[in-house]
Protein backbone atom coordinates (compact mmCIF):
# COMPACT_ATOMS: atom_id res chain seq x y z
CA UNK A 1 5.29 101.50 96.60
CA UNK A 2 4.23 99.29 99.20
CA UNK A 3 6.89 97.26 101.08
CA UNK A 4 7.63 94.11 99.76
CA UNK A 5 10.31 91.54 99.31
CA UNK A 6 10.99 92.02 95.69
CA UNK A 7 10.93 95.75 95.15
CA UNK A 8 10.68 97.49 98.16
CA UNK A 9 12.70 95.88 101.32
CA UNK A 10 11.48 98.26 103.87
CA UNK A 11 14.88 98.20 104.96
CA UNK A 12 17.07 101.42 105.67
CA UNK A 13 19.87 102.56 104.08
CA UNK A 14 23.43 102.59 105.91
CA UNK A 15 24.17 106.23 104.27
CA UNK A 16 24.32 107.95 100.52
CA UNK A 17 27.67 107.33 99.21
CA UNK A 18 26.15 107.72 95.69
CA UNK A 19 23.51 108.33 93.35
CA UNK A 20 23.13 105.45 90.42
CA UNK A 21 21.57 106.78 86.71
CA UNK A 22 20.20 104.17 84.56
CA UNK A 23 17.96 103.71 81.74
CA UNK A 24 14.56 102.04 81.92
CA UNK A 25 15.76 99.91 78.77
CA UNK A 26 11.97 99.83 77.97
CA UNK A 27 11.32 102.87 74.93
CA UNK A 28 8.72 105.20 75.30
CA UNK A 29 7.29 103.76 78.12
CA UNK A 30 6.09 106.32 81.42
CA UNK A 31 7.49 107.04 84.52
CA UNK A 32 4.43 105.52 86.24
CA UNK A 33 4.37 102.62 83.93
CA UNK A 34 7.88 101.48 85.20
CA UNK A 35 7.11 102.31 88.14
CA UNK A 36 3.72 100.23 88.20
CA UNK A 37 6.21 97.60 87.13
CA UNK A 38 8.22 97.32 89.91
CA UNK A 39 5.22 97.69 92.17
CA UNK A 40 4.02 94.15 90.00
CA UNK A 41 7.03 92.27 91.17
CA UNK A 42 5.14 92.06 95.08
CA UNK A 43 2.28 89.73 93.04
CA UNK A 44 5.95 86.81 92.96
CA UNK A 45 5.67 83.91 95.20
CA UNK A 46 9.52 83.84 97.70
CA UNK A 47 9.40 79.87 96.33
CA UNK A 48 9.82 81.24 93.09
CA UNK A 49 13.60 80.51 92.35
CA UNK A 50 13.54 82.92 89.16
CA UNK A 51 11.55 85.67 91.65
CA UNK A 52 13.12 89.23 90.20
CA UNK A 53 14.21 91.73 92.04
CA UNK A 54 14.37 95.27 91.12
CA UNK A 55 13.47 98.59 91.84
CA UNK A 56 14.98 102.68 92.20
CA UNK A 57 14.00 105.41 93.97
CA UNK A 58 13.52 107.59 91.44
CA UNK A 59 11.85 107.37 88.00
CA UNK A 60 12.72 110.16 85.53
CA UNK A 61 9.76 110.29 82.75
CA UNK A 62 10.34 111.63 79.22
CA UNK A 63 8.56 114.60 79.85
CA UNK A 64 10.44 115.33 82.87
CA UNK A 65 8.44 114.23 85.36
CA UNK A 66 9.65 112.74 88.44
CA UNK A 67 8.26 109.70 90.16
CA UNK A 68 9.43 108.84 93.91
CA UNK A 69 8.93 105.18 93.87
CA UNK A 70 11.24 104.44 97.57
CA UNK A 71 12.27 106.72 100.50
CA UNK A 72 15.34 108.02 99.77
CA UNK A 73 16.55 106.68 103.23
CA UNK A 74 15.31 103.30 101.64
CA UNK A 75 17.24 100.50 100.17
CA UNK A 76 16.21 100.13 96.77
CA UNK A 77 17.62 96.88 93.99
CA UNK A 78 18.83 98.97 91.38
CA UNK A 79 22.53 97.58 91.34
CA UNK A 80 22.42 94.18 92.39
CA UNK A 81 24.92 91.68 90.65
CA UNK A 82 27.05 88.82 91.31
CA UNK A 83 30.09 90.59 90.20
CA UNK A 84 31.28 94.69 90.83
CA UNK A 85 33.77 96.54 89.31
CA UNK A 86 37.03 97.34 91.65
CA UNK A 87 36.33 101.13 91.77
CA UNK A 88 32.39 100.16 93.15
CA UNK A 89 34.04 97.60 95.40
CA UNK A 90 36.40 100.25 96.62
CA UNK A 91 33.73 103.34 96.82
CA UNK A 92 30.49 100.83 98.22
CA UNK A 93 31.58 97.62 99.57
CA UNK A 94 30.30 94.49 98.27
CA UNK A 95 26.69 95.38 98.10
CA UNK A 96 26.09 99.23 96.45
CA UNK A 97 22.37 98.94 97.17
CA UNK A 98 23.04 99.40 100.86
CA UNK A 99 24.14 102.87 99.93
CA UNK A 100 23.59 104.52 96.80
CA UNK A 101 20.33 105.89 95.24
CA UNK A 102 19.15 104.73 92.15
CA UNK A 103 17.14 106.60 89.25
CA UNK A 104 16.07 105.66 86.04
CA UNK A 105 15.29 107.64 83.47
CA UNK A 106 12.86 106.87 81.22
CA UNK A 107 13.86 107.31 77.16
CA UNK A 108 11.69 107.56 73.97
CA UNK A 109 13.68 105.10 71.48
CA UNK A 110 15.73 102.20 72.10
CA UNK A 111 19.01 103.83 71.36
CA UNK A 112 18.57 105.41 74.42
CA UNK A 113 19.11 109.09 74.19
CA UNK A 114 17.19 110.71 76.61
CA UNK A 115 14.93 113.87 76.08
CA UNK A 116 15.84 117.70 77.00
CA UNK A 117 13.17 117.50 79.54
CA UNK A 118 14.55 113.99 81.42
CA UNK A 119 17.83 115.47 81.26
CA UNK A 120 16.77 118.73 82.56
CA UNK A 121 14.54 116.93 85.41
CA UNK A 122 17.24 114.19 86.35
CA UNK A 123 19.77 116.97 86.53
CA UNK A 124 17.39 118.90 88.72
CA UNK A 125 16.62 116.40 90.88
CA UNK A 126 20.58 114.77 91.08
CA UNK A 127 21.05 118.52 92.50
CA UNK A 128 18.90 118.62 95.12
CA UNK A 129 19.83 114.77 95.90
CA UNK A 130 23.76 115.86 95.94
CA UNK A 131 22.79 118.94 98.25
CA UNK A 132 20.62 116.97 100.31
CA UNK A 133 23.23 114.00 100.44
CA UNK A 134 26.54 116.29 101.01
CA UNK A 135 27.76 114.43 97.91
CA UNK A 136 30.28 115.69 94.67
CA UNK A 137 28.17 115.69 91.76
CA UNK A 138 31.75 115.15 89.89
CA UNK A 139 32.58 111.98 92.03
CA UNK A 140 29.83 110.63 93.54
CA UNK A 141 27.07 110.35 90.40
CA UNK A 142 27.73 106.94 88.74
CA UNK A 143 26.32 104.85 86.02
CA UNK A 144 25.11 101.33 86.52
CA UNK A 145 27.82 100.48 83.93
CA UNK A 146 30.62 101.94 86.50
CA UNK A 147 29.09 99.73 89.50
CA UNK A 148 28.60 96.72 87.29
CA UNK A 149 29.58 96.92 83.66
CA UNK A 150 26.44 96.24 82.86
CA UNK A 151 25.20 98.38 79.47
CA UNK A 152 23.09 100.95 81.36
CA UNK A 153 22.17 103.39 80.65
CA UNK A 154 22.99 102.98 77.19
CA UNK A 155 23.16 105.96 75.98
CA UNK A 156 25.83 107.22 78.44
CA UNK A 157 28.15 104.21 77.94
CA UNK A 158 27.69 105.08 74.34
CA UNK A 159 28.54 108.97 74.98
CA UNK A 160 31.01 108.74 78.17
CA UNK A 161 31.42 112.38 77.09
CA UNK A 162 27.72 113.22 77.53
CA UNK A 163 27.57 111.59 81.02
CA UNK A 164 30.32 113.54 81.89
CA UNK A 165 28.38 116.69 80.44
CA UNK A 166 25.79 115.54 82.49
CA UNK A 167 27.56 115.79 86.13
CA UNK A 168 28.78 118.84 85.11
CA UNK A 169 25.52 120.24 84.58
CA UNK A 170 24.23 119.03 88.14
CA UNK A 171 27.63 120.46 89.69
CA UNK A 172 26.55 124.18 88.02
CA UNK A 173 22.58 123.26 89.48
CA UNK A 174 24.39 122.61 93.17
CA UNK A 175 26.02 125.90 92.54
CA UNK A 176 22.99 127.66 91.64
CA UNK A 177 20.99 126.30 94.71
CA UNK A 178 23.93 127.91 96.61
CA UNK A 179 25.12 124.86 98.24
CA UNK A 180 28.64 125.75 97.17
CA UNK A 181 30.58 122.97 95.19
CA UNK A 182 28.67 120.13 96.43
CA UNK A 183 31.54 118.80 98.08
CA UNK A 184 30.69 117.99 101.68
């Protein structure tokens, strides 16, 4: 995407603490349609005082496909809010965005449940994030919902069980990439 205020800051990241899942809240839409979206937000005016800002670094599509929409060294506003959680206050400070990575995956109905092939791509690519990051896919994967509260992704605030299933399954991917247990 090209830098911008509203979706892309230009503006570096201070390190990876984390890596953010959410949902694109938007059924059976693309990868590159969401991601076309956020690109849309640079057409705002900064006098706008309901301007939105939004963005993630990675877009997850339902047939697995990945779409890099920010540097991963890049700031991105995928957990902006006016209030945090204690345990994101404690783990990220008092603005997440300045260190985690954000990546949406995209869903075909609006319950949320995500496909076998988003789930297989997002856990592929949460790997090679957590190897490339030194982070604990068991600690340091988080849903928006954890930084926030906020109901995203859906269908893992629904299933806290399948999240958890989830992390698990990019802690065996670190494993298999031989990066030990992703703990660095």
């Amino acid at each position: 995407m090209t830098v911008n205020p509203f979706s892309r800051p230009g503006k570096k990241l201070s390190t990876v603490k984390a890596l953010v899942v959410h949902w694109v809240a938007n059924p059976g839409t693309t990868a590159k349609q969401n991601r076309d979206y956020f690109e849309s937000l640079k057409k705002q005016s900064l006098d706008n005082a309901n301007a939105r800002y939004a963005s993630a670094h990675f877009i997850v599509g339902i047939s697995g496909e990945v779409v890099q929409c920010i540097p991963s060294d890049e700031t991105a506003y995928h957990v902006g809010a006016k209030r945090y959680t204690p345990e994101a206050i404690t783990a990220f400070g008092h603005y997440p965005n300045n260190c985690t990575v954000g990546i949406e995956l995209c869903h075909p109905k609006a319950d949320g449940q995500f496909s076998t092939e988003t789930l297989h791509a997002a856990t592929e690519l949460c790997a090679l994030l957590c190897v490339q990051f030194s982070l604990d896919p068991l600690k340091d994967i988080w849903t928006h919902h954890g930084v926030t509260e906020k109901v995203c992704p859906k269908w893992f605030v629904d299933h806290p069980d399948e999240f958890e299933d989830f992390k698990q399954g990019v802690a065996d991917a670190v494993k298999r990439l031989g990066a030990g247990d992703g703990n660095g």
